[in-house]
C-alpha atoms as a PDB file:
ATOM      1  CA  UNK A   1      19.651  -4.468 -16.878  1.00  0.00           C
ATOM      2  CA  UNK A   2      20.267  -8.010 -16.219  1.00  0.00           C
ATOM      3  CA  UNK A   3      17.529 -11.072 -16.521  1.00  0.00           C
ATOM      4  CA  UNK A   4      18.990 -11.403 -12.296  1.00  0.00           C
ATOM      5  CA  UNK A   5      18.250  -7.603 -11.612  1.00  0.00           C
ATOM      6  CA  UNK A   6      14.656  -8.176 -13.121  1.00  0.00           C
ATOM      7  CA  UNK A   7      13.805 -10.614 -11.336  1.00  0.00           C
ATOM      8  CA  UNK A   8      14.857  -9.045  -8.055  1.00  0.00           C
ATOM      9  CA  UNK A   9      12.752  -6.107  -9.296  1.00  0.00           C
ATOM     10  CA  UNK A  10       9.640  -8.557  -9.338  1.00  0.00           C
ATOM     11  CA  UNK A  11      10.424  -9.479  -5.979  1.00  0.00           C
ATOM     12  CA  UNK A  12      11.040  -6.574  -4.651  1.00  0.00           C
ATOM     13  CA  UNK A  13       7.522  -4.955  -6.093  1.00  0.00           C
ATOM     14  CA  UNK A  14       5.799  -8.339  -3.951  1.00  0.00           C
ATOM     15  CA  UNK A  15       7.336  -7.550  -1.336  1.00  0.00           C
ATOM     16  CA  UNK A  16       5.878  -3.706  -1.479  1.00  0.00           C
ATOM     17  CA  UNK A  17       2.048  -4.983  -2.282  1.00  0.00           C
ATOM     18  CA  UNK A  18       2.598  -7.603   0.904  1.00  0.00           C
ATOM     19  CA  UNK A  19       4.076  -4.913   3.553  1.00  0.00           C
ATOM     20  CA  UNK A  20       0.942  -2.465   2.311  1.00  0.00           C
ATOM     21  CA  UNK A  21      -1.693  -4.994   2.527  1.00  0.00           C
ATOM     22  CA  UNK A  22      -0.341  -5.763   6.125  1.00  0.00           C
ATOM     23  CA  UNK A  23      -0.192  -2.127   7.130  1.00  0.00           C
ATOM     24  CA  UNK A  24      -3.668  -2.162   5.756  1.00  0.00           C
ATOM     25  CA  UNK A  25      -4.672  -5.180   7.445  1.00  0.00           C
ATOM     26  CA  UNK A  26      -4.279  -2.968  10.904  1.00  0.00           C
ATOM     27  CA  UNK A  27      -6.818  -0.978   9.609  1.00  0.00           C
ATOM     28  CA  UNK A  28      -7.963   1.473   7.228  1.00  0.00           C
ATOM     29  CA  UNK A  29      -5.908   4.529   5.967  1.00  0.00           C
ATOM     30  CA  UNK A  30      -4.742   7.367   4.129  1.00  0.00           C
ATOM     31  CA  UNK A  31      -1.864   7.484   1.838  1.00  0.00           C
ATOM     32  CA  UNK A  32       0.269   9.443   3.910  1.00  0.00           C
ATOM     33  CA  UNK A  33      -0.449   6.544   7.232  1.00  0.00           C
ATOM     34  CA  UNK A  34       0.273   4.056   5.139  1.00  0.00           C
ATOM     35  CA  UNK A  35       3.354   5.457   4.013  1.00  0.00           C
ATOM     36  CA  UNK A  36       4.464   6.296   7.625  1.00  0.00           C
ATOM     37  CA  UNK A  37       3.722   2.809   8.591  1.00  0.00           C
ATOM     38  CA  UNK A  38       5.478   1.155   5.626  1.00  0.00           C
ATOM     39  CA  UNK A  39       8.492   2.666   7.052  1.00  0.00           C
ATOM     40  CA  UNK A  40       7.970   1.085   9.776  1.00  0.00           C
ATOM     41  CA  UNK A  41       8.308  -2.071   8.626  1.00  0.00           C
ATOM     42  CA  UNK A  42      11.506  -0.583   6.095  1.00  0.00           C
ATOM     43  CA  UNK A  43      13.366   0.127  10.166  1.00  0.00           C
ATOM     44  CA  UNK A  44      12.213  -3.087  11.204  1.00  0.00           C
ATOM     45  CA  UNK A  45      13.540  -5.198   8.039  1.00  0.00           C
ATOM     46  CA  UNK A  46      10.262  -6.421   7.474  1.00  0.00           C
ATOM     47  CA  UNK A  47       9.385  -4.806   3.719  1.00  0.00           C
ATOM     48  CA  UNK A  48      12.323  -2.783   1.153  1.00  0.00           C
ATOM     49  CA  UNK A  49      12.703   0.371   0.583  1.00  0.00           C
ATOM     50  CA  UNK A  50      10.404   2.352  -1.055  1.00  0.00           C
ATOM     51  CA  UNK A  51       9.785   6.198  -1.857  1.00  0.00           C
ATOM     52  CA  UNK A  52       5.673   7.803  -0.924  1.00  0.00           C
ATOM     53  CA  UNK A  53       5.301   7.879  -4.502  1.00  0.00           C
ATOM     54  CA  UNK A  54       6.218   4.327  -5.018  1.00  0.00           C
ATOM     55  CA  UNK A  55       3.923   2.961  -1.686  1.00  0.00           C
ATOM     56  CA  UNK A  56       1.139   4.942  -3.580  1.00  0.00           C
ATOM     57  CA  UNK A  57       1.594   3.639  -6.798  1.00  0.00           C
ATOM     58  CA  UNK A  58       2.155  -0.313  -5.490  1.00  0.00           C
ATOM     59  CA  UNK A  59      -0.775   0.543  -3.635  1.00  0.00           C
ATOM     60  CA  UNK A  60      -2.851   2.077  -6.591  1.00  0.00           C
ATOM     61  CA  UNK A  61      -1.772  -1.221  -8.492  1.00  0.00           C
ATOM     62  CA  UNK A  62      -3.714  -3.414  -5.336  1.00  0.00           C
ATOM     63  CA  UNK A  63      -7.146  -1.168  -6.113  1.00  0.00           C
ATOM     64  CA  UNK A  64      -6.658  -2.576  -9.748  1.00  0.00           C
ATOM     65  CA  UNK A  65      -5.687  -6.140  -8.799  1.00  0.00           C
ATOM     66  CA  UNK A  66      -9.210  -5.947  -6.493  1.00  0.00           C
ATOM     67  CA  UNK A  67      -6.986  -6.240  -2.857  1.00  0.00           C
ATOM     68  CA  UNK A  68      -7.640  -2.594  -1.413  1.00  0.00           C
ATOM     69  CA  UNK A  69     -10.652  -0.581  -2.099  1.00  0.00           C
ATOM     70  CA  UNK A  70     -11.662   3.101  -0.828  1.00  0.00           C
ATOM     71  CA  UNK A  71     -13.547   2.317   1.426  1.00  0.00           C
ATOM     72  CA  UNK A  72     -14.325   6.513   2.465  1.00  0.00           C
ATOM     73  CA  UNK A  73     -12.643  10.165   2.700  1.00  0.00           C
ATOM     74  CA  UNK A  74     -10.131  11.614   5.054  1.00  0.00           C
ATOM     75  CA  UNK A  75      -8.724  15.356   4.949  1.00  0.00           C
ATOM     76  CA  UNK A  76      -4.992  15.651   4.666  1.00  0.00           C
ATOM     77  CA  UNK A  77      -2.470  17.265   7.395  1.00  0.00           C
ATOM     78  CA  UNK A  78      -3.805  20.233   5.028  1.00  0.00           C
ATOM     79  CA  UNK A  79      -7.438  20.113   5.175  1.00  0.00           C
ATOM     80  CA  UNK A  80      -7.763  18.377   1.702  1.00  0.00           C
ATOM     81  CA  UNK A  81     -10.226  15.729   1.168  1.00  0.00           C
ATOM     82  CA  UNK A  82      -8.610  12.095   0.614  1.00  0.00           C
ATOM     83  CA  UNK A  83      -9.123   9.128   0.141  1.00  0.00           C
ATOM     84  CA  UNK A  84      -8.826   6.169   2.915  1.00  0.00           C
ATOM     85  CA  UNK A  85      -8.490   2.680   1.580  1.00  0.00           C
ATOM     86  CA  UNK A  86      -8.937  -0.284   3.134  1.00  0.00           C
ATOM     87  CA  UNK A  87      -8.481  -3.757   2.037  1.00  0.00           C
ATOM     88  CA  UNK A  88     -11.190  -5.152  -0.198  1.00  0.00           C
ATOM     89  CA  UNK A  89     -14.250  -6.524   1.740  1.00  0.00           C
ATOM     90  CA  UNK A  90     -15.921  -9.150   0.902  1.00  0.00           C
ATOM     91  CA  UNK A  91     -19.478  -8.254  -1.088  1.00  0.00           C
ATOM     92  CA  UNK A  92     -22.598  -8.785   0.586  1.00  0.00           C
ATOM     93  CA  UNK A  93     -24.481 -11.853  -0.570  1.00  0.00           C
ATOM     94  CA  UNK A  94     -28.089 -11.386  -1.212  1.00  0.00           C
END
């Protein structure tokens, strides 16, 4: 792998983490919306291609970089409990 093809790799991972923080910014959701809506934005030329498990695991590196946060639970298309994120809200002062 080229220092060039690294680099685009960086990029490209940016470019994930800002297309799911503005699906997120719409509101807040489960994996599986954000996924659907990242593609969205994949059609429109607005964020690169990525697989689910990649969207989940740029957006699993946000919750560790402090951007997104669960913020509650959701059940799946299967009746599962989830997870829905949102992005990180600002702590109450007191």
């Amino acid at each position: 792998q080229s220092r060039y093809e690294a680099g685009e790799q960086v990029k490209n991972l940016t470019e994930t983490k800002k297309a799911i923080l503005a699906v997120l910014a719409k509101g807040d959701m489960v994996d599986t919306a954000i996924y659907n809506e990242y593609q969205k934005l994949v059609l429109s030329n607005l964020a690169p291609m990525a697989s689910e498990s990649g969207v989940r695991a740029r957006r699993s590196e946000l919750v560790t970089d402090g951007l997104v946060e669960g913020v509650g639970f959701g059940k799946t298309v299967f009746g599962r409990r989830c997870i829905v994120w949102g992005l990180t809200r600002g702590k109450a002062q007191g």
